[in-house]
Protein backbone atom coordinates (compact mmCIF):
# COMPACT_ATOMS: atom_id res chain seq x y z
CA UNK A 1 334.59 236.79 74.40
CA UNK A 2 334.54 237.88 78.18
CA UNK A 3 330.93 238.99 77.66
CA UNK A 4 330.38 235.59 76.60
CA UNK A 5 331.64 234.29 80.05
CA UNK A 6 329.89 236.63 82.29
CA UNK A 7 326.43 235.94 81.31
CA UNK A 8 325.93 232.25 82.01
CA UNK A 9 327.05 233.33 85.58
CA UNK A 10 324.87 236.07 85.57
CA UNK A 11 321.78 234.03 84.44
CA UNK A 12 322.91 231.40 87.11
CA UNK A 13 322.92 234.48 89.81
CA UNK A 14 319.67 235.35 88.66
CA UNK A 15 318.13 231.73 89.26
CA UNK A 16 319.44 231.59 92.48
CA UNK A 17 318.10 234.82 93.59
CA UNK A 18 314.78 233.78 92.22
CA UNK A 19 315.01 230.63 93.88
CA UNK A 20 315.44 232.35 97.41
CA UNK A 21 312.42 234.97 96.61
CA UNK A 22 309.88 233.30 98.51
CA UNK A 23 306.83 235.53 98.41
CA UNK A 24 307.20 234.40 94.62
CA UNK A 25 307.33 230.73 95.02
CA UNK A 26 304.57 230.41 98.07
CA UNK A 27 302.01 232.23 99.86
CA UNK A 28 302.82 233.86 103.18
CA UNK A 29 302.47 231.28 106.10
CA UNK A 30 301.54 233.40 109.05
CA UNK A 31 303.60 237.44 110.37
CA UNK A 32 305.51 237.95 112.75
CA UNK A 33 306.00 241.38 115.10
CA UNK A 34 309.24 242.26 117.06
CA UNK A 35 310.03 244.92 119.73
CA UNK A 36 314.19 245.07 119.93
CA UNK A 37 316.33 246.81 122.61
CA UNK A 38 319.71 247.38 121.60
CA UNK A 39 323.46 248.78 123.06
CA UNK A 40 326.07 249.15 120.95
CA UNK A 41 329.08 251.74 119.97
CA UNK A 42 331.07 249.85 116.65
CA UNK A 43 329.14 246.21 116.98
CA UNK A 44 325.34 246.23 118.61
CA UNK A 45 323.96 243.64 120.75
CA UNK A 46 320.42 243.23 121.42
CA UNK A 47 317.39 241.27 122.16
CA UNK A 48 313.96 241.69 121.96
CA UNK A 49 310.51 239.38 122.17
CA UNK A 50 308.04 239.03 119.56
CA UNK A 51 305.00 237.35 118.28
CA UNK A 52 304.30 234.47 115.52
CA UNK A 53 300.46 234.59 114.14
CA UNK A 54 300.38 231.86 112.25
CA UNK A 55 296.63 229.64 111.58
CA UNK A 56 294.52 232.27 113.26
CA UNK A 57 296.38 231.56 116.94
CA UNK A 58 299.52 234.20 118.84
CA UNK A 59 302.90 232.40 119.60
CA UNK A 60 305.22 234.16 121.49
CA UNK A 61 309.16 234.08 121.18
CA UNK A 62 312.76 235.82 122.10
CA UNK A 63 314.80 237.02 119.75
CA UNK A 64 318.82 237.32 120.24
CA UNK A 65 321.39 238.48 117.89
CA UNK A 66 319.47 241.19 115.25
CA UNK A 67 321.06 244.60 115.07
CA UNK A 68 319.41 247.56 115.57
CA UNK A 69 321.68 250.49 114.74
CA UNK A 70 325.62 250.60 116.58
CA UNK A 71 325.41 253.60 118.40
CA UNK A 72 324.16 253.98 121.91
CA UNK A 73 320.71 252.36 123.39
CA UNK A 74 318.24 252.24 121.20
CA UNK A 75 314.45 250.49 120.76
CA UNK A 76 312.79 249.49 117.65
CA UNK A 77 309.94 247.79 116.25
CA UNK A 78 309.74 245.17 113.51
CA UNK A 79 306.81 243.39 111.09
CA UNK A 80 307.54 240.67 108.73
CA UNK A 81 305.95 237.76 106.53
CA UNK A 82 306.42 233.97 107.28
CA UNK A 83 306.71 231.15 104.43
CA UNK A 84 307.49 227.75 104.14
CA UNK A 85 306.18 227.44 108.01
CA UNK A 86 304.27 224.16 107.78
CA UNK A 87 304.44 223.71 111.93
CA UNK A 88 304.81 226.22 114.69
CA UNK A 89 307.68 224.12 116.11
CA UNK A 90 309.36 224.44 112.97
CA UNK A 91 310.13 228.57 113.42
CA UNK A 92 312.34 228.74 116.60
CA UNK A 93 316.03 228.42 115.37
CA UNK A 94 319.02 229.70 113.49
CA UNK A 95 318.53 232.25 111.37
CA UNK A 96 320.88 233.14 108.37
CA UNK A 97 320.60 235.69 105.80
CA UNK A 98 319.33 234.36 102.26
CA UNK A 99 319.81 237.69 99.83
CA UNK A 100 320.84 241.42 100.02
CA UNK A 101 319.18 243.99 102.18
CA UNK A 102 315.89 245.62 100.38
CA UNK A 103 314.52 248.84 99.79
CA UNK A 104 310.53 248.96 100.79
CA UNK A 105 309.07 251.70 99.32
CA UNK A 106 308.58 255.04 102.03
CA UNK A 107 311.92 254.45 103.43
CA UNK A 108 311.72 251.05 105.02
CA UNK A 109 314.83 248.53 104.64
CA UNK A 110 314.07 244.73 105.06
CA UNK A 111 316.24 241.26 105.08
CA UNK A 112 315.31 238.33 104.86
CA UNK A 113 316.38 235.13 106.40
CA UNK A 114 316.14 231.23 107.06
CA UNK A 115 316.18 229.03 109.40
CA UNK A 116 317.87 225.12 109.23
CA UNK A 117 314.32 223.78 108.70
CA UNK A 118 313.49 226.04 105.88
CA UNK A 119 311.38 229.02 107.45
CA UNK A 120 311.95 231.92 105.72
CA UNK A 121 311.22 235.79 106.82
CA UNK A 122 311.20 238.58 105.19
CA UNK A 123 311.67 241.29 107.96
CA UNK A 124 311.31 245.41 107.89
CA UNK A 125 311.93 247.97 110.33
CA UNK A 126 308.80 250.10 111.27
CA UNK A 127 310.55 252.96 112.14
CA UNK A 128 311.65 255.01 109.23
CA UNK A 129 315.38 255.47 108.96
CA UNK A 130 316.50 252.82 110.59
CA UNK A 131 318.54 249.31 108.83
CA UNK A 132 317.50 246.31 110.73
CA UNK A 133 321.14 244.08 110.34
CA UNK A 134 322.11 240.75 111.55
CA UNK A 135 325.35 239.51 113.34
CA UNK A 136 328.01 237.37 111.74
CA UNK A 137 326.25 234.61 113.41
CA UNK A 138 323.02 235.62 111.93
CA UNK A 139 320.32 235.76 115.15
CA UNK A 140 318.38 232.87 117.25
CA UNK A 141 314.06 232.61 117.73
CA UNK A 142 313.37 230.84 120.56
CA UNK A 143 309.87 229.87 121.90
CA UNK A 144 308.17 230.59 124.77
């Protein structure tokens, strides 16, 4: 009888998680590269710059708020894939994680996250060994 209970919310997990999959429901929209610096001991702050390639053109940006590591000063690099980006203005903003943290094959860990307009990335840490996290408050993109 419990069984019976479990999987409908099970199934409904499983939509949802397939709903939030986006290299599964459109093709990428344009990559992204970040450089971080980071300080932390316990909870990290850090910031970093990076660039948008989106429609064959480089769009520069700060990034606030994404954890590198919580222990002492530390500088990483990061690559990801854009989606649902349908104008440049539309990727500066909020940006909230939408699923777990993934495994990438050779080590790599990834998130991925969206902003209020609907621009999703999925983001992985270069450097081997090290989890890219984001704060409570989930981190901020501005332009340049």
């Amino acid at each position: 009888m419990r069984a019976l209970r479990i999987m409908p919310i099970l199934t409904l997990a499983a939509l949802l998680l397939l709903a939030v999959s986006p290299g599964q429901a459109q093709a990428p929209r344009g990559t992204v590269s970040i450089d971080l610096t980071g300080i932390g001991v316990g909870l990290g702050v850090s910031w970093g710059s990076g660039t948008l390639r989106y429609q064959g053109r480089s769009y520069p940006f700060s990034i606030q708020g994404l954890q590198v590591g919580n222990v002492g000063i530390s500088t990483q690099r990061a690559v990801g894939t854009v989606y649902y980006l349908h104008n440049v203005a539309d990727f500066a903003g909020n940006y909230a994680s939408v699923g777990a943290g993934m495994a990438v094959a050779g080590g790599m860990t990834g998130l991925t996250m969206q902003n209020q307009r609907g621009v999703v990335i999925d983001l992985y840490s270069v450097d081997q060994g090290v989890q890219l996290t984001i704060g409570p408050q989930g981190f901020t993109i501005d332009m340049r």
